[in-house]
Protein backbone atom coordinates (compact mmCIF):
# COMPACT_ATOMS: atom_id res chain seq x y z
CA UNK A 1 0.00 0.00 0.00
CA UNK A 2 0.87 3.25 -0.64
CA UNK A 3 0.13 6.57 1.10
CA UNK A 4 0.31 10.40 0.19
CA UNK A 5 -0.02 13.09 2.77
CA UNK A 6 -3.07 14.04 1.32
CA UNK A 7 -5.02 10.94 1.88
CA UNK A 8 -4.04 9.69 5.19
CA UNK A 9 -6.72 10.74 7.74
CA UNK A 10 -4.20 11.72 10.67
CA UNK A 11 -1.59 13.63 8.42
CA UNK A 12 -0.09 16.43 10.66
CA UNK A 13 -1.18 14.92 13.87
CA UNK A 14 2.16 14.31 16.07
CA UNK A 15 2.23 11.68 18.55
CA UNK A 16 5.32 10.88 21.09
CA UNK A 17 5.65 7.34 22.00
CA UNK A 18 6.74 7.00 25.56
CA UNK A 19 5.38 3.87 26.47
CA UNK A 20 7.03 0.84 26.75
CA UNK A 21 6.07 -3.27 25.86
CA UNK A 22 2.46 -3.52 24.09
CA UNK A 23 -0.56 -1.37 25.64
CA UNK A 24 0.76 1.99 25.20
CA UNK A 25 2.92 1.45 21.94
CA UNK A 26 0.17 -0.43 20.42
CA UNK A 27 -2.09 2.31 20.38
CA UNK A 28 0.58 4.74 18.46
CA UNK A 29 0.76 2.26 16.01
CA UNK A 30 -2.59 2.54 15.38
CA UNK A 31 -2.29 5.77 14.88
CA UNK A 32 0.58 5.72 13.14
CA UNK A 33 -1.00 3.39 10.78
CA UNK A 34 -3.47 5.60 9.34
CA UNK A 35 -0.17 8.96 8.79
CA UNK A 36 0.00 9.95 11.92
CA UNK A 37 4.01 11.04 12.66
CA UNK A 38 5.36 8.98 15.80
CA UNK A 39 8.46 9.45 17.41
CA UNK A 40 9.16 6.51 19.57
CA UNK A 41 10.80 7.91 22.50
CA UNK A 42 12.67 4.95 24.36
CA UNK A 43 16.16 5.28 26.97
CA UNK A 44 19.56 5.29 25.96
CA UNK A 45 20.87 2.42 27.43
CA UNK A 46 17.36 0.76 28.09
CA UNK A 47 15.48 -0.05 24.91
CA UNK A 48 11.89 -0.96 24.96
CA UNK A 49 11.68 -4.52 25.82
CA UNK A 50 9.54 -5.68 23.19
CA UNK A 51 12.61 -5.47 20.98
CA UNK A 52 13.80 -8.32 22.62
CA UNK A 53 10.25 -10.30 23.49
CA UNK A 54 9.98 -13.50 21.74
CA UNK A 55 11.85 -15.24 18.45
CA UNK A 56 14.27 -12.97 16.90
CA UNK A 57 16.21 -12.87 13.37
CA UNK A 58 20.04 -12.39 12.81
CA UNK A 59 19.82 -10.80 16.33
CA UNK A 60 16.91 -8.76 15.55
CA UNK A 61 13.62 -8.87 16.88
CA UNK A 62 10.65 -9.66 15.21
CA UNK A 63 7.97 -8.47 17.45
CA UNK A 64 9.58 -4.90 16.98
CA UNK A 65 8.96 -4.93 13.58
CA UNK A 66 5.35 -5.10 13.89
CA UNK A 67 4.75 -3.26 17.37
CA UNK A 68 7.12 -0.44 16.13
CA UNK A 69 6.34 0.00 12.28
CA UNK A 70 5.22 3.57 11.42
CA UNK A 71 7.50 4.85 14.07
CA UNK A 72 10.73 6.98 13.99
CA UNK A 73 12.99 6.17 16.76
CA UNK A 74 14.46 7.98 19.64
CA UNK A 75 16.35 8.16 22.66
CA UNK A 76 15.86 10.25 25.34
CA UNK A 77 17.19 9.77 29.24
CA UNK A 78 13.90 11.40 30.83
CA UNK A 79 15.20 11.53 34.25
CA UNK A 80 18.07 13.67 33.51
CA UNK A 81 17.56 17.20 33.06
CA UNK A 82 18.54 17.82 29.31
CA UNK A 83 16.38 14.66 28.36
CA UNK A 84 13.56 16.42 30.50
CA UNK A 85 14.12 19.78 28.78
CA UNK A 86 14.52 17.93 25.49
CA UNK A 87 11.04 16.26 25.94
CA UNK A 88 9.16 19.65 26.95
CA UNK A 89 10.53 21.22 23.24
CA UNK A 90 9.00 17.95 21.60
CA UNK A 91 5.68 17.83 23.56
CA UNK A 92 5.54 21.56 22.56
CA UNK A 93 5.36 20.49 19.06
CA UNK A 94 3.36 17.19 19.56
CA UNK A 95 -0.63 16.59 19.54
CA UNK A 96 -0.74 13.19 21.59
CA UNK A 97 2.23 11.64 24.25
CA UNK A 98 1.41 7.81 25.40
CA UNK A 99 3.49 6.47 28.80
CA UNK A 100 3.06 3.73 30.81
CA UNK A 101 5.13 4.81 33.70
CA UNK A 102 3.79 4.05 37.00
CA UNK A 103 1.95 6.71 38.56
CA UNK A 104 4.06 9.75 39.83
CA UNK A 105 6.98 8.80 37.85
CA UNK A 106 6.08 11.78 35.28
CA UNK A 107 5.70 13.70 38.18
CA UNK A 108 8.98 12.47 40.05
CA UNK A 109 11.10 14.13 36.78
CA UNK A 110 8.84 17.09 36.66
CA UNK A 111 7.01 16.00 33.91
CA UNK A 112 3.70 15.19 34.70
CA UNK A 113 0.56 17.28 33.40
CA UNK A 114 0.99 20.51 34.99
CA UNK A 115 4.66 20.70 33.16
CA UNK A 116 3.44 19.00 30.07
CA UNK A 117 0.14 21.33 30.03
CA UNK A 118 1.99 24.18 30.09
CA UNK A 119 3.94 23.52 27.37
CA UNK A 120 1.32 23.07 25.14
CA UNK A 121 -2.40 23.44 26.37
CA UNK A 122 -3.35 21.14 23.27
CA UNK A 123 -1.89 18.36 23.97
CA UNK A 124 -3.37 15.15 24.76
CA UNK A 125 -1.27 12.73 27.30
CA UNK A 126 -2.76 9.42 27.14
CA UNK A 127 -1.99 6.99 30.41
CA UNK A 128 -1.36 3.69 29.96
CA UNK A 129 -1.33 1.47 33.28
CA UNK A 130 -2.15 -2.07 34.55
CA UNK A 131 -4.47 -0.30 37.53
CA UNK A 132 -4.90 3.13 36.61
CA UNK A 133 -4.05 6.65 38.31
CA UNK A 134 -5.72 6.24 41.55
CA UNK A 135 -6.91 3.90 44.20
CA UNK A 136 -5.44 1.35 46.52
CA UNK A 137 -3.70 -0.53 43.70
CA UNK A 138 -2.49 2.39 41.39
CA UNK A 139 1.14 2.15 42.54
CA UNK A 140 1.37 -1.76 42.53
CA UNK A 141 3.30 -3.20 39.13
CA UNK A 142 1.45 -4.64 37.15
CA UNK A 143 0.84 -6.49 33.14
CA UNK A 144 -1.85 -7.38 31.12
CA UNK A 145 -1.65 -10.88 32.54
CA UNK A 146 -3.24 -9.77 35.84
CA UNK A 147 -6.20 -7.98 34.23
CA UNK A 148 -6.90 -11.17 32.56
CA UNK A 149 -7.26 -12.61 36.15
CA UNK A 150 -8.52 -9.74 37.85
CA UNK A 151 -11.40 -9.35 35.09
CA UNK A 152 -12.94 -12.34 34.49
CA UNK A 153 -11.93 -13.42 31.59
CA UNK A 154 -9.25 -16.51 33.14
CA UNK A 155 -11.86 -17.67 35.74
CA UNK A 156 -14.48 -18.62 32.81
CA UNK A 157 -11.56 -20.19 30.49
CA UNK A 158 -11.05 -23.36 30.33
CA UNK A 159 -12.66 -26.94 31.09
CA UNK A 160 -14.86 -26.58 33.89
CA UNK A 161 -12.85 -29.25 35.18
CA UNK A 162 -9.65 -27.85 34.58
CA UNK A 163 -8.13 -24.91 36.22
CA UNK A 164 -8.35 -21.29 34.79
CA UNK A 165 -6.62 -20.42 31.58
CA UNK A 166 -4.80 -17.25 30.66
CA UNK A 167 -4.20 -16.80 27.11
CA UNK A 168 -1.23 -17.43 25.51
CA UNK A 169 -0.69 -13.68 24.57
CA UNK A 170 -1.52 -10.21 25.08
CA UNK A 171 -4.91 -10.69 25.19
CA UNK A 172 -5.45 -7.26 28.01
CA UNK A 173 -2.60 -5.77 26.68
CA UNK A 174 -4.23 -5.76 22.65
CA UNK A 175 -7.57 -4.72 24.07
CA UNK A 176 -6.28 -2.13 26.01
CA UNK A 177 -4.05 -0.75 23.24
CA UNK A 178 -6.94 -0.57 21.09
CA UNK A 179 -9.29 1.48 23.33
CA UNK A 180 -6.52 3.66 23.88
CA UNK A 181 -6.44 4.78 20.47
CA UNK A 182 -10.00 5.05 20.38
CA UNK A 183 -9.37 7.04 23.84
CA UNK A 184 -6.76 9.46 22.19
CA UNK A 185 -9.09 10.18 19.43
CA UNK A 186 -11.84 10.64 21.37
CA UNK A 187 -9.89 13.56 23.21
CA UNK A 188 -8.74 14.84 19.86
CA UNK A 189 -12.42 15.63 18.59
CA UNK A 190 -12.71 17.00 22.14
CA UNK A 191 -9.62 18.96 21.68
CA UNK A 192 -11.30 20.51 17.96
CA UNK A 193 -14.63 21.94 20.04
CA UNK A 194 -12.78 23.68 23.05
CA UNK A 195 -9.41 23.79 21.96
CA UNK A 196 -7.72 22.24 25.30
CA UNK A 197 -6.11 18.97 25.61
CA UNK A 198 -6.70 16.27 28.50
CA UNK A 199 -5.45 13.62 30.25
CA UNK A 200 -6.47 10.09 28.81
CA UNK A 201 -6.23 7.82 32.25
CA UNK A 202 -6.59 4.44 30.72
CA UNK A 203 -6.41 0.95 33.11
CA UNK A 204 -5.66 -2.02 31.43
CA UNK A 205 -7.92 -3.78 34.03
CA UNK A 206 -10.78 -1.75 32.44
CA UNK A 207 -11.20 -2.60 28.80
CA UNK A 208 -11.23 -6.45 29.00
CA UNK A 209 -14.30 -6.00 31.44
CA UNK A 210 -16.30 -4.50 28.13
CA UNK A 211 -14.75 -7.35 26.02
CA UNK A 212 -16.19 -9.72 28.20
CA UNK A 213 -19.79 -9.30 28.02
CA UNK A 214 -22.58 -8.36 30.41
CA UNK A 215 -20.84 -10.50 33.04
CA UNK A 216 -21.71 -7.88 35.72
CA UNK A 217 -25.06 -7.30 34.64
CA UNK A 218 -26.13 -10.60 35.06
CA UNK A 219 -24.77 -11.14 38.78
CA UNK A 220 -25.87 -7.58 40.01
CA UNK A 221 -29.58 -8.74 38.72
CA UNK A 222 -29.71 -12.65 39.15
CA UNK A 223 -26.61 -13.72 41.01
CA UNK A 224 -25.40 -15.23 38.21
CA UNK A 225 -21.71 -16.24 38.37
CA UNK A 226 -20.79 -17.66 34.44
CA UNK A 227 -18.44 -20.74 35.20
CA UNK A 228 -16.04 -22.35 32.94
CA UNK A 229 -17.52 -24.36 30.18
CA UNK A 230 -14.98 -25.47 28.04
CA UNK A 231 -16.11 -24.62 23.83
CA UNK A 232 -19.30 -24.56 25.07
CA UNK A 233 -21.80 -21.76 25.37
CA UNK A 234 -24.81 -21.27 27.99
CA UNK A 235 -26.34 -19.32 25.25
CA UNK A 236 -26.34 -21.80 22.68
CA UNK A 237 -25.70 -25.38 21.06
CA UNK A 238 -24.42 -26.74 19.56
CA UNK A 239 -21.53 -24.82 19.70
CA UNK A 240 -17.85 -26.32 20.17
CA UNK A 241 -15.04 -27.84 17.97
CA UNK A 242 -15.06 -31.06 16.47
CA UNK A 243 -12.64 -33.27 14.64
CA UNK A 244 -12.90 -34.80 11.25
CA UNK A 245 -12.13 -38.06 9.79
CA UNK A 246 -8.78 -36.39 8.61
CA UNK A 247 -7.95 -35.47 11.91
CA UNK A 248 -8.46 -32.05 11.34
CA UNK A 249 -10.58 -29.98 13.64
CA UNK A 250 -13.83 -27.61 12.71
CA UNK A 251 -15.52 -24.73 15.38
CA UNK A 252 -19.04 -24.84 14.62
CA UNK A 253 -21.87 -22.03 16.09
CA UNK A 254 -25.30 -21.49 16.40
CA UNK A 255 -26.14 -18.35 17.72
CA UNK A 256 -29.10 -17.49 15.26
CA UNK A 257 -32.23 -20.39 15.62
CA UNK A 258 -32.31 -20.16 11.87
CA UNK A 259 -28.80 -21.65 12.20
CA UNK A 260 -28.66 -23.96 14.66
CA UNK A 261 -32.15 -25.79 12.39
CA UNK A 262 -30.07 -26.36 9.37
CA UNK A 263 -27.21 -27.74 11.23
CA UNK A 264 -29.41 -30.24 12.38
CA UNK A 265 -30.81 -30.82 9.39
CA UNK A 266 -27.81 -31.30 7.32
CA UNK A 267 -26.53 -33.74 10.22
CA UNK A 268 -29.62 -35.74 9.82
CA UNK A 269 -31.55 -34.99 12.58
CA UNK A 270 -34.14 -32.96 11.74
CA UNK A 271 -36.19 -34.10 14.59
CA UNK A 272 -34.43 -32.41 16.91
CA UNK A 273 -36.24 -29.05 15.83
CA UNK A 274 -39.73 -30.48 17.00
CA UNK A 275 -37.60 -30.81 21.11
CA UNK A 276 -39.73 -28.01 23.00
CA UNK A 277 -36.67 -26.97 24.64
CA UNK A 278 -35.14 -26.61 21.08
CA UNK A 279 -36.86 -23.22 20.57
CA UNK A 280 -34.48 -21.29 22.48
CA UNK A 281 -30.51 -21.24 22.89
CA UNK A 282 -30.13 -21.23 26.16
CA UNK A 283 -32.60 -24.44 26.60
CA UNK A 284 -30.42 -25.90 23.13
CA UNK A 285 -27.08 -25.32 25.64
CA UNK A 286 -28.89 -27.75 28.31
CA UNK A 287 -29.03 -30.23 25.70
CA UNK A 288 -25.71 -29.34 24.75
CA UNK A 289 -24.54 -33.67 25.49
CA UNK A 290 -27.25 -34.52 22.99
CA UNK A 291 -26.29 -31.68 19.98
CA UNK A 292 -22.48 -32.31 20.64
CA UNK A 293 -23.03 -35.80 19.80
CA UNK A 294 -25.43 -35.37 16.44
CA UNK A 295 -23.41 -32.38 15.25
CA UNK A 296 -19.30 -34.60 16.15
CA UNK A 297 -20.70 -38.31 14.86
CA UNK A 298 -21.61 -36.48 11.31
CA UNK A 299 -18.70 -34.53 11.01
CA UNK A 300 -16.27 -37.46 12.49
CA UNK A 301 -17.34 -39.34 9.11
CA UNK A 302 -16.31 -36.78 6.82
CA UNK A 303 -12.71 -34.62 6.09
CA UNK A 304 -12.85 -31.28 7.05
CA UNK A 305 -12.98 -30.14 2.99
CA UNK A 306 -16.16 -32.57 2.76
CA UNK A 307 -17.35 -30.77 6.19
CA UNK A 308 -16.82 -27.48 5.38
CA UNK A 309 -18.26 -27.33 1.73
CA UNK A 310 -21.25 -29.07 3.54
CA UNK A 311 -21.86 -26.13 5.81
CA UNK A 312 -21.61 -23.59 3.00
CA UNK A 313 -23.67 -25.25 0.94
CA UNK A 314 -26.70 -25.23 3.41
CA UNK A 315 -25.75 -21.89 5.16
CA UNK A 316 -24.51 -22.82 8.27
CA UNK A 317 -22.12 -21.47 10.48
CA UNK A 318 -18.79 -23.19 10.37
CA UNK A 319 -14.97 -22.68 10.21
CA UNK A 320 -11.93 -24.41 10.32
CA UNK A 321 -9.71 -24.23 13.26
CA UNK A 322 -6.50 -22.80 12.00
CA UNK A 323 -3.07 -22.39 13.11
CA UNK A 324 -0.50 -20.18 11.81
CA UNK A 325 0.38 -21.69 8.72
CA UNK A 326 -3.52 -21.91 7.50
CA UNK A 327 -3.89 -18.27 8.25
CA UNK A 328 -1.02 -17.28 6.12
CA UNK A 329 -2.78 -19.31 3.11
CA UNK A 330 -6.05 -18.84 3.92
CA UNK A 331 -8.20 -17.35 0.68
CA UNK A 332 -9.88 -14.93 2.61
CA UNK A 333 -7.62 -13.48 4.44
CA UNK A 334 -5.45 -13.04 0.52
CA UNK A 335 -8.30 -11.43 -0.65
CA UNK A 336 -8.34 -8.86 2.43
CA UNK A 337 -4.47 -8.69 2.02
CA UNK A 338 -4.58 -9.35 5.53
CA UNK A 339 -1.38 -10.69 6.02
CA UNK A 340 0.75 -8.24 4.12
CA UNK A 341 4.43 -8.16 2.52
CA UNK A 342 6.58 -5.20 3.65
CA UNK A 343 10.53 -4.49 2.67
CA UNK A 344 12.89 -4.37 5.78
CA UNK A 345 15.88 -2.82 4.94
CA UNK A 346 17.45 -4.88 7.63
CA UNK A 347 15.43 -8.52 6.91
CA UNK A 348 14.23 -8.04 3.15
CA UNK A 349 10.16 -8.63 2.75
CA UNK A 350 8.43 -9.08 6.21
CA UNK A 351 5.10 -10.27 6.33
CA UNK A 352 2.73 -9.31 8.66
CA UNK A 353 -0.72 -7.58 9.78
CA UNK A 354 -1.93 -5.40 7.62
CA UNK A 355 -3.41 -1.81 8.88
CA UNK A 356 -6.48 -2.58 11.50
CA UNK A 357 -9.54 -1.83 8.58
CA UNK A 358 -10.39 -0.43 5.28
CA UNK A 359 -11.20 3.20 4.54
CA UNK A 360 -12.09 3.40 1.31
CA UNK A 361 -11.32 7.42 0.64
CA UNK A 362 -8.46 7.27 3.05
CA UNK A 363 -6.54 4.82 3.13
CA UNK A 364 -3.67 3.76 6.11
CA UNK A 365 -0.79 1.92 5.17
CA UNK A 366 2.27 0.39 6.73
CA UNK A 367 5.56 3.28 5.52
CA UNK A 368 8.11 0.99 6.71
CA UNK A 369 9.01 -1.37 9.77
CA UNK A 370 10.10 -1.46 13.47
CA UNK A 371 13.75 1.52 13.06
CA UNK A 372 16.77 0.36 14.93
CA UNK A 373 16.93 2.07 18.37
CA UNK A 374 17.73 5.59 18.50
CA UNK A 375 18.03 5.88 14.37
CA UNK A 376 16.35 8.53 13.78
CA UNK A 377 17.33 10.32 16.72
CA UNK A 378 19.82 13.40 15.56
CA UNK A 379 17.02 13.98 12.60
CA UNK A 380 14.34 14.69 14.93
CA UNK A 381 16.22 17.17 17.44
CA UNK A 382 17.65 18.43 14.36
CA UNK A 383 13.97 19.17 13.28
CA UNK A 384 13.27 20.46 16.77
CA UNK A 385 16.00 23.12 16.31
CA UNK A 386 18.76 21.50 17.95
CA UNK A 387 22.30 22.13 16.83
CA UNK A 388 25.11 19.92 16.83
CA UNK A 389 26.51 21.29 19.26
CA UNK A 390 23.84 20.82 21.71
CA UNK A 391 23.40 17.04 20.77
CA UNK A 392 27.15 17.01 21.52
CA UNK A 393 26.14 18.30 24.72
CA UNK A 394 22.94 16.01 25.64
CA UNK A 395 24.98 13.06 24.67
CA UNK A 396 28.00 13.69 26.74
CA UNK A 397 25.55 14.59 29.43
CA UNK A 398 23.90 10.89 29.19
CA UNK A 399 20.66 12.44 28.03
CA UNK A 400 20.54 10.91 24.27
């Protein structure tokens, strides 16, 4: 994809990066996805550890390429004072700043909202923590993996036999990067009626909770505690996974009555429609034992091709269970360009996620990958109006 300043949404909006691992730094790629410019601030000596999180390449990391694509990179020591004085003359420039710093550590290097505010009244600062600013856990550290056990969401995972589950990545940490961006924007179309920024106080513990459903809802007004039900769902049925005669494995659901009548019909057991308690989802989860079995002995007989053209042929809900390798392949996901090719100057063509969605007058688009840290550090003061000397100066100083 390709993008010109005069078709990306957010040209001219300026975003600092201070954040560090996935919440925070996922949300400026967002917005640097659809033009808007982000400088990646990260330490000298300290990069953000994401660079190093999981399989890397020739010594690079791969995860950086994705989490910081769109992003020119920095360094800036925030606790000393030119790095503080440094950041001020950027924030006066910038529309957004994300950090993740615990609470008061802004504050601490005299750089919390009052400093920030006055340096430019229109700036948003968007805060990115596990707990949030206040109350009795604010200061505690924290990661996405404890607001998928504080929440919820780990206590109804898994067999109801088994213990909880936590997912096997950053489930909190993606959801909470995503409302942040919807956060920042939010305050930015604030920002365009009274012409004062704000402070964006986002908890990771918070957006998970409006992932997961109406889980509060139902125990303030019945006492209803969901448990752990495995692939199943108390709302419907049959819903769950089920292996094919090719040992393959299919997720089937239900959630519409039309639905869940021509999976039973196309199984064979149309009969099952005339049940009373077949009439409603919730009654078809009770009976969940007797669906599982109609729904897994048909599709056991068959390979998941035969299964799956079965399904689409009478309109029912089905997919294939898919690892990495069928996603890369998969038809619709080509046709999206989901999975897209990118040049690295460092790796060659990367492929990875495309931009979130589709605009069809505006395009976003991915300008290049994840910069080595600090490369694009002298351009940027440079910008600012910093001379050499001065950068002489910051470095010696510790502060670049």
């Amino acid at each position: 994809m390709t993008e010109t300043t005069t078709t990306t949404p957010l040209s001219g909006l300026r975003v600092l990066d201070l954040a560090t691992l996935f919440a925070g730094p996922l949300a400026a790629t967002m917005l640097g996805d659809f033009g808007a410019e982000v400088i990646k601030v990260e330490h000298p000596a300290k990069p953000d550890p994401s660079r190093g999180h999981g399989p890397s390449k020739d010594g690079i990391g791969l995860w950086w390429k994705l989490l910081g694509r769109n992003k020119r990179a920095i360094t800036l020591d925030l606790s000393k004072p030119g790095g503080r004085d440094t950041l001020l003359r950027l924030a006066a420039t910038a529309d957004v700043i994300i950090e993740n710093f615990r609470p008061g550590t802004l504050e601490k290097w005299d750089l919390g909202w009052a400093e920030l505010s006055a340096a430019n009244p229109k700036l948003v600062l968007a805060r990115v923590t596990a707990f949030g600013q206040f109350g009795p856990y604010a200061h505690r550290p924290g990661f996405g993996t404890l607001a998928e056990a504080m929440s919820g969401f780990a206590a109804i995972t898994g067999e109801p036999d088994a213990p909880p589950t936590l997912p096997p990545f950053g489930l909190a940490d993606s959801i909470a990067g995503l409302a942040t961006a919807y956060a920042v924007m939010t305050a930015l179309a604030a920002r365009d009626r009274t012409g004062e920024g704000q402070v964006v106080d986002m908890a990771i513990i918070e957006p998970i909770l409006t992932a997961l459903g109406p889980q509060p809802l139902w125990y303030d007004q019945l006492g209803h505690v969901q448990p752990r039900t495995g692939n199943r769902s108390q709302n419907n049925a049959p819903r769950n996974t089920y292996r094919t005669a090719d040992g393959s494995w299919v997720a089937v659901s239900t959630s519409a009555q039309s639905i869940a009548e021509r999976v039973m019909r196309l199984v064979g057991r149309p009969e099952l429609i005339d049940e009373p308690w077949f009439a409603t989802g919730a009654e078809r989860a009770r009976h969940a034992d007797v669906l599982d079995a109609a729904v897994g002995d048909w599709i056991a007989q068959r390979t998941r091709t035969e299964v799956l053209a079965a399904f689409e042929k009478a309109e029912a809900a089905v997919a294939p269970i898919q690892d990495v390798r069928d996603v890369m392949t998969d038809p619709q996901y080509q046709a999206l360009d989901t999975i897209t090719t990118v040049d690295d100057p460092e790796l060659g063509p990367l492929r990875m996620q495309n931009v979130l969605f589709r605009l069809s007058a505006t395009p976003g688009a991915i300008r290049w990958t994840g910069r080595p840290h600090g490369a694009d550090t002298d351009t940027v003061l440079t910008e600012l109006g910093l001379s050499d000397t001065e950068l002489t100066a910051l470095r010696q100083a510790g502060a670049l």
